[in-house]
C-alpha atoms as a PDB file:
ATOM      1  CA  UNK A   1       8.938   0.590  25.591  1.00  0.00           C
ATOM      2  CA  UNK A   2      12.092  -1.084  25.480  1.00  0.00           C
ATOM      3  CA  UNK A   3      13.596  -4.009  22.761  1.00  0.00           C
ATOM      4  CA  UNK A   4      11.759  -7.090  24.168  1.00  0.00           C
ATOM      5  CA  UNK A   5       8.521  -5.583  24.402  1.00  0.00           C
ATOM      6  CA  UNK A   6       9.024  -4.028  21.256  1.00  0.00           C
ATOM      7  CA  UNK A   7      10.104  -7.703  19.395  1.00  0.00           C
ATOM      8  CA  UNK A   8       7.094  -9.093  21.674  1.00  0.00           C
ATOM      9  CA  UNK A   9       4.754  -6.241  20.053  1.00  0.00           C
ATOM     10  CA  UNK A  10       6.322  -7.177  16.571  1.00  0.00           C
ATOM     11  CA  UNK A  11       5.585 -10.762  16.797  1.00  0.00           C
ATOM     12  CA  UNK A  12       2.075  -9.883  17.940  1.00  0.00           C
ATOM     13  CA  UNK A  13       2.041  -7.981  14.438  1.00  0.00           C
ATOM     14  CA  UNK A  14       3.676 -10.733  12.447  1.00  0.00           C
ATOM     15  CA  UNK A  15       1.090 -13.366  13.658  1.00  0.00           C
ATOM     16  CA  UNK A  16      -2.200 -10.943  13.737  1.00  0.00           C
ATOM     17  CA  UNK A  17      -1.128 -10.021   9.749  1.00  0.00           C
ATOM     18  CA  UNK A  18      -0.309 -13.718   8.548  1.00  0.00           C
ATOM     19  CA  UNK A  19      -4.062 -14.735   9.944  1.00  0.00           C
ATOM     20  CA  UNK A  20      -5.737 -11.722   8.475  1.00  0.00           C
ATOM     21  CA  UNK A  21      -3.395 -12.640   4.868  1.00  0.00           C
ATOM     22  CA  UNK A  22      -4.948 -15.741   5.108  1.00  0.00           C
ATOM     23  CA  UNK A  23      -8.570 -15.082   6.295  1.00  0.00           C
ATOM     24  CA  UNK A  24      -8.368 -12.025   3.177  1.00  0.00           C
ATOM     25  CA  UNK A  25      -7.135 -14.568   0.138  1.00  0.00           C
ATOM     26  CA  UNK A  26      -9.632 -17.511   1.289  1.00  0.00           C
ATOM     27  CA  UNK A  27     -12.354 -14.468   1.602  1.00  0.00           C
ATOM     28  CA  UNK A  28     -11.100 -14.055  -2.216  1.00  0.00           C
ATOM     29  CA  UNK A  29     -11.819 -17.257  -2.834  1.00  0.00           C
ATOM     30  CA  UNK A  30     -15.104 -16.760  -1.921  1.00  0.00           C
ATOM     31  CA  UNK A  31     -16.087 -13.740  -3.849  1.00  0.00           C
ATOM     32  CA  UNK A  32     -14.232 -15.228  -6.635  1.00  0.00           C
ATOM     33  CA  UNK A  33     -16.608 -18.126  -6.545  1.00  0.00           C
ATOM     34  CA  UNK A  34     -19.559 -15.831  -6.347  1.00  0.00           C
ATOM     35  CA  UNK A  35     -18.569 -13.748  -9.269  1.00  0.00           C
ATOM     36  CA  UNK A  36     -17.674 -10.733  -7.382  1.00  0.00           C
ATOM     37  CA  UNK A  37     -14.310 -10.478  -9.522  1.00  0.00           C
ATOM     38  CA  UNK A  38     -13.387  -6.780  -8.256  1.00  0.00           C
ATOM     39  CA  UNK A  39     -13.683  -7.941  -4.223  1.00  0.00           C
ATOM     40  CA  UNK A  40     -12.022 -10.946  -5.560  1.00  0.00           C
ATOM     41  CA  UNK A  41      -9.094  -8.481  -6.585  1.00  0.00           C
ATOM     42  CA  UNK A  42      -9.202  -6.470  -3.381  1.00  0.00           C
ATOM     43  CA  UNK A  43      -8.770  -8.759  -0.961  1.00  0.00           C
ATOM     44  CA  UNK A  44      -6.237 -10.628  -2.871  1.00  0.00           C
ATOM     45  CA  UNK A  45      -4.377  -7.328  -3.102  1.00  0.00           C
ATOM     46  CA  UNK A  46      -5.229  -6.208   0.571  1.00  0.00           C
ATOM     47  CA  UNK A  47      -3.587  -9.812   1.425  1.00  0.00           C
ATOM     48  CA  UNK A  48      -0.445  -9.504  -0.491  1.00  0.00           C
ATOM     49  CA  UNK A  49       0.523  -6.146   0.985  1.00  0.00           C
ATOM     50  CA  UNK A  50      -0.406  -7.916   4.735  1.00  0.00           C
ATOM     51  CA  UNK A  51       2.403 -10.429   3.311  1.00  0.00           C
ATOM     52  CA  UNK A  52       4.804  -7.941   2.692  1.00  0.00           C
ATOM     53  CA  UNK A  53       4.449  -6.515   5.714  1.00  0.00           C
ATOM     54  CA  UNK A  54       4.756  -9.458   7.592  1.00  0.00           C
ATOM     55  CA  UNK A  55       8.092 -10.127   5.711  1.00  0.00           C
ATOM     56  CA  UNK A  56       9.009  -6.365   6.989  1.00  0.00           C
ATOM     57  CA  UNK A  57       7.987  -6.672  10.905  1.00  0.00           C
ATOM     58  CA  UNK A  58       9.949 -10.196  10.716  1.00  0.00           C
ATOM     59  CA  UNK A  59      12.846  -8.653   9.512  1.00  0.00           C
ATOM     60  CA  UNK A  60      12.622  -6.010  12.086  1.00  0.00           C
ATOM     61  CA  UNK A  61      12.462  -8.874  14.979  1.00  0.00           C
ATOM     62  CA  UNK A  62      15.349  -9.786  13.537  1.00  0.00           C
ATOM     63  CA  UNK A  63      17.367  -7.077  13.739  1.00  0.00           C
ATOM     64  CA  UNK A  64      16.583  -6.184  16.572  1.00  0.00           C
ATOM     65  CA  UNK A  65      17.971  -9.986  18.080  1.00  0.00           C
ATOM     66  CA  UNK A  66      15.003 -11.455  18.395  1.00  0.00           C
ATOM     67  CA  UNK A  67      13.833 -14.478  17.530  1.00  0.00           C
ATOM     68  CA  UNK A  68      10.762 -15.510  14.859  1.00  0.00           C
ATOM     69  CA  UNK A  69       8.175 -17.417  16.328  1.00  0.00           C
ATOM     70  CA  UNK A  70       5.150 -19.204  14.477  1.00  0.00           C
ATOM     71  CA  UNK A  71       2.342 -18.796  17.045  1.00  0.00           C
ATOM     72  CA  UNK A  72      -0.990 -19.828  17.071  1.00  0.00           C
ATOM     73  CA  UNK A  73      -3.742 -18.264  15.260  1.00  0.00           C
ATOM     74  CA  UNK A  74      -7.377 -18.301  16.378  1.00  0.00           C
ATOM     75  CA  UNK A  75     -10.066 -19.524  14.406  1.00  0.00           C
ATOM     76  CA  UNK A  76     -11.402 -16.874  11.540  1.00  0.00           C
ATOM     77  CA  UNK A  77     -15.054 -16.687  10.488  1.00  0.00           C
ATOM     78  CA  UNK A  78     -15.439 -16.894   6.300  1.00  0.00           C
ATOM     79  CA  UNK A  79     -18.316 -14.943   5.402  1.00  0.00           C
ATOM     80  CA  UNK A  80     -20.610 -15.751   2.176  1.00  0.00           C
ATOM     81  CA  UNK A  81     -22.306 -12.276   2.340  1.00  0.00           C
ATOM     82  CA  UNK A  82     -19.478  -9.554   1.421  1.00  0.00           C
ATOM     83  CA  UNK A  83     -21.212  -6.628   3.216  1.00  0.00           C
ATOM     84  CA  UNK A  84     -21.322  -8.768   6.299  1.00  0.00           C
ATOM     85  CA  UNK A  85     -17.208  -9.286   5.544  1.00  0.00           C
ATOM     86  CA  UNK A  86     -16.759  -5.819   4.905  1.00  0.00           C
ATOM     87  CA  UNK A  87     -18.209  -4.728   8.399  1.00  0.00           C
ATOM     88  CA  UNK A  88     -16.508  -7.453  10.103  1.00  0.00           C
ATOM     89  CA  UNK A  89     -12.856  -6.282   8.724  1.00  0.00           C
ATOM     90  CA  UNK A  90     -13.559  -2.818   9.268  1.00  0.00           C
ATOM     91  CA  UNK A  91     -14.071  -3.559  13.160  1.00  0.00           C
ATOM     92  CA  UNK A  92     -10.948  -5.367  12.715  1.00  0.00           C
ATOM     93  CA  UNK A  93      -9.028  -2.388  11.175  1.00  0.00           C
ATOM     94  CA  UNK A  94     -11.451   0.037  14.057  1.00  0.00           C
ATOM     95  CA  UNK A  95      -9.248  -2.361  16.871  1.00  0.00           C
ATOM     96  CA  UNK A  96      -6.357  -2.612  15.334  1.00  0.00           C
ATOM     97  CA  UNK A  97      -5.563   1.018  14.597  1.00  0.00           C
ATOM     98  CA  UNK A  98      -6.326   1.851  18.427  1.00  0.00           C
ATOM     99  CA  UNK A  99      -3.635  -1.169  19.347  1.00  0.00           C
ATOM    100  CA  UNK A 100      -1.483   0.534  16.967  1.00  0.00           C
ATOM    101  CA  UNK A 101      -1.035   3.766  17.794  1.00  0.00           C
ATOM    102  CA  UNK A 102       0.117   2.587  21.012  1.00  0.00           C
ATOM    103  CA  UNK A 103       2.538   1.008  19.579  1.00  0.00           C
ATOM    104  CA  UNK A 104       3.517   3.873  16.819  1.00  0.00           C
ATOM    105  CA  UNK A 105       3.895   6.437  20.145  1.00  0.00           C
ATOM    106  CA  UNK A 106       5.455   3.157  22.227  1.00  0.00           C
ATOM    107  CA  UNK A 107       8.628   3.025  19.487  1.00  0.00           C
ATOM    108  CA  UNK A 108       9.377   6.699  19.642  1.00  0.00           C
ATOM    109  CA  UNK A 109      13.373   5.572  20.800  1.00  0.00           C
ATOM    110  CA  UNK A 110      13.573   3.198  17.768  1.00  0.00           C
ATOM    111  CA  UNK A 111      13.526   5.245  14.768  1.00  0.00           C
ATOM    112  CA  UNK A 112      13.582   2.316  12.135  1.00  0.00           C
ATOM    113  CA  UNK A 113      10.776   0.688  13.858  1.00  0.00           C
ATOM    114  CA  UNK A 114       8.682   3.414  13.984  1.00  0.00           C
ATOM    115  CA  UNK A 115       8.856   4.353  10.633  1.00  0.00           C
ATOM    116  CA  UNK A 116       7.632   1.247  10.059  1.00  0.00           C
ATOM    117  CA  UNK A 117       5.082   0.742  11.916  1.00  0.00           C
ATOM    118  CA  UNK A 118       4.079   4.500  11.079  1.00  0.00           C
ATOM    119  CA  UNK A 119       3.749   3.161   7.672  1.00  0.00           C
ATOM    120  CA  UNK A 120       2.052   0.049   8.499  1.00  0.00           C
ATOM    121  CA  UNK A 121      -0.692   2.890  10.443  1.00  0.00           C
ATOM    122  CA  UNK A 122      -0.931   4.548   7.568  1.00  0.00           C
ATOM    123  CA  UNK A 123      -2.228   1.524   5.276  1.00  0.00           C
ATOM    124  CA  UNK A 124      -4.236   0.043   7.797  1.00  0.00           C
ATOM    125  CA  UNK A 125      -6.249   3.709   8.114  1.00  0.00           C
ATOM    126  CA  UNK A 126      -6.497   3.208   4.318  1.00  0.00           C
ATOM    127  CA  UNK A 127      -8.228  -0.005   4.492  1.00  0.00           C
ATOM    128  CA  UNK A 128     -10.250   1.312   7.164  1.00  0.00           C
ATOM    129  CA  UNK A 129     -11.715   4.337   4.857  1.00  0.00           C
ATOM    130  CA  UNK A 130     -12.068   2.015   1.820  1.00  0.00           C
ATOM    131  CA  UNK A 131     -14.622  -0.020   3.982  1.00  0.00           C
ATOM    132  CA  UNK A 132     -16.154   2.797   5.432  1.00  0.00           C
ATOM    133  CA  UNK A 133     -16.575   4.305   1.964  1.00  0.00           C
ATOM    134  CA  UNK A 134     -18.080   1.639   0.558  1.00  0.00           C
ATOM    135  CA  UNK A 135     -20.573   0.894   3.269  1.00  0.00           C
ATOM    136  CA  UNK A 136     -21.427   4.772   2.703  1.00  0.00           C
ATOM    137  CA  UNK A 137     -22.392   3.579  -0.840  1.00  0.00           C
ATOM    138  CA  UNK A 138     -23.857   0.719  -0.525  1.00  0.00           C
ATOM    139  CA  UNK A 139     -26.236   2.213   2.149  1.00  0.00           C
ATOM    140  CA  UNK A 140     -26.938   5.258  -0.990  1.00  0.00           C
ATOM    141  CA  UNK A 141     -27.297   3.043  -3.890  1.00  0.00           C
ATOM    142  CA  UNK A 142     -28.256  -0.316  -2.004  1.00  0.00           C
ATOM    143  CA  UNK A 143     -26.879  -3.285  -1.760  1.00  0.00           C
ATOM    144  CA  UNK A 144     -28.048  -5.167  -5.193  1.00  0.00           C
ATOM    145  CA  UNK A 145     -27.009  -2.089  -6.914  1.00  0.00           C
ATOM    146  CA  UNK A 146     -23.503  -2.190  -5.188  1.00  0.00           C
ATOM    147  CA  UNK A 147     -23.167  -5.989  -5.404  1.00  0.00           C
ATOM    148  CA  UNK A 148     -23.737  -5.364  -9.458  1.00  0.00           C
ATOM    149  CA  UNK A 149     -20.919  -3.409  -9.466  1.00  0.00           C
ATOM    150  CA  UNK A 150     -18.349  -5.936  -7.353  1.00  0.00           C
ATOM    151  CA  UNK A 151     -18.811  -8.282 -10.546  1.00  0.00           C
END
């Protein structure tokens, strides 16, 4: 891959993260408003490290003599139910990790990059295990059960 498609792939990163930052803290919102105070926490948490990474890939553009762009985002459902959220982000995280590692294997050349996106892999498999994990649960202890415990 070489330095434009990389800064190309970065700002694909940097605009796919700031949406999902956003769609995470209004999904917050939600849950927050529905008493569901520990979802409320994860997803406000889950949104402020997609922040920081975003600050990190735009840096990286940057670097690397690119330019920042603010692109257009595409319209994000809000879900009321949080099991319905929780599958939808984990499809997210299911497409996004595949994307990735194209990119992770893509960046071999550019050592800083890589080691950043490597990182950025890393945390997204997280997120993808958490939901995983917890639609394990749910589907042991059932959803009331499970939604008692998110409050």
């Amino acid at each position: 891959m070489d330095k434009e498609q990389l800064i190309q792939a970065l700002q694909g990163i940097v605009t796919q993260l700031s949406q999902n930052a956003e769609q995470h803290r209004l999904q917050a919102i939600v849950f927050e408003d529905q008493g569901f105070a520990k979802l409320r926490e994860k997803y406000n948490g889950h949104a402020q490290e997609e922040i920081e990474f975003v600050e990190q890939f735009a840096q990286r553009i940057l670097d690397l003599g690119g330019e920042l762009k603010l692109e257009d985002k595409k319209a994000m459902p809000i879900y009321k139910d949080p099991i319905e959220f929780i599958k939808f982000d984990l499809e997210l995280s299911k497409e996004g990790l595949s994307q990735l590692i194209e990119l992770v294997n893509g960046s071999m050349t550019e050592p800083k990059t890589n080691d950043l996106l490597r990182a950025y892999y890393i945390d997204e498999e997280e997120d993808k295990l958490w939901s995983e994990n917890e639609l394990e649960i749910i589907e042991k202890i059932g959803e009331q059960n499970w939604l008692q415990n998110q409050l």
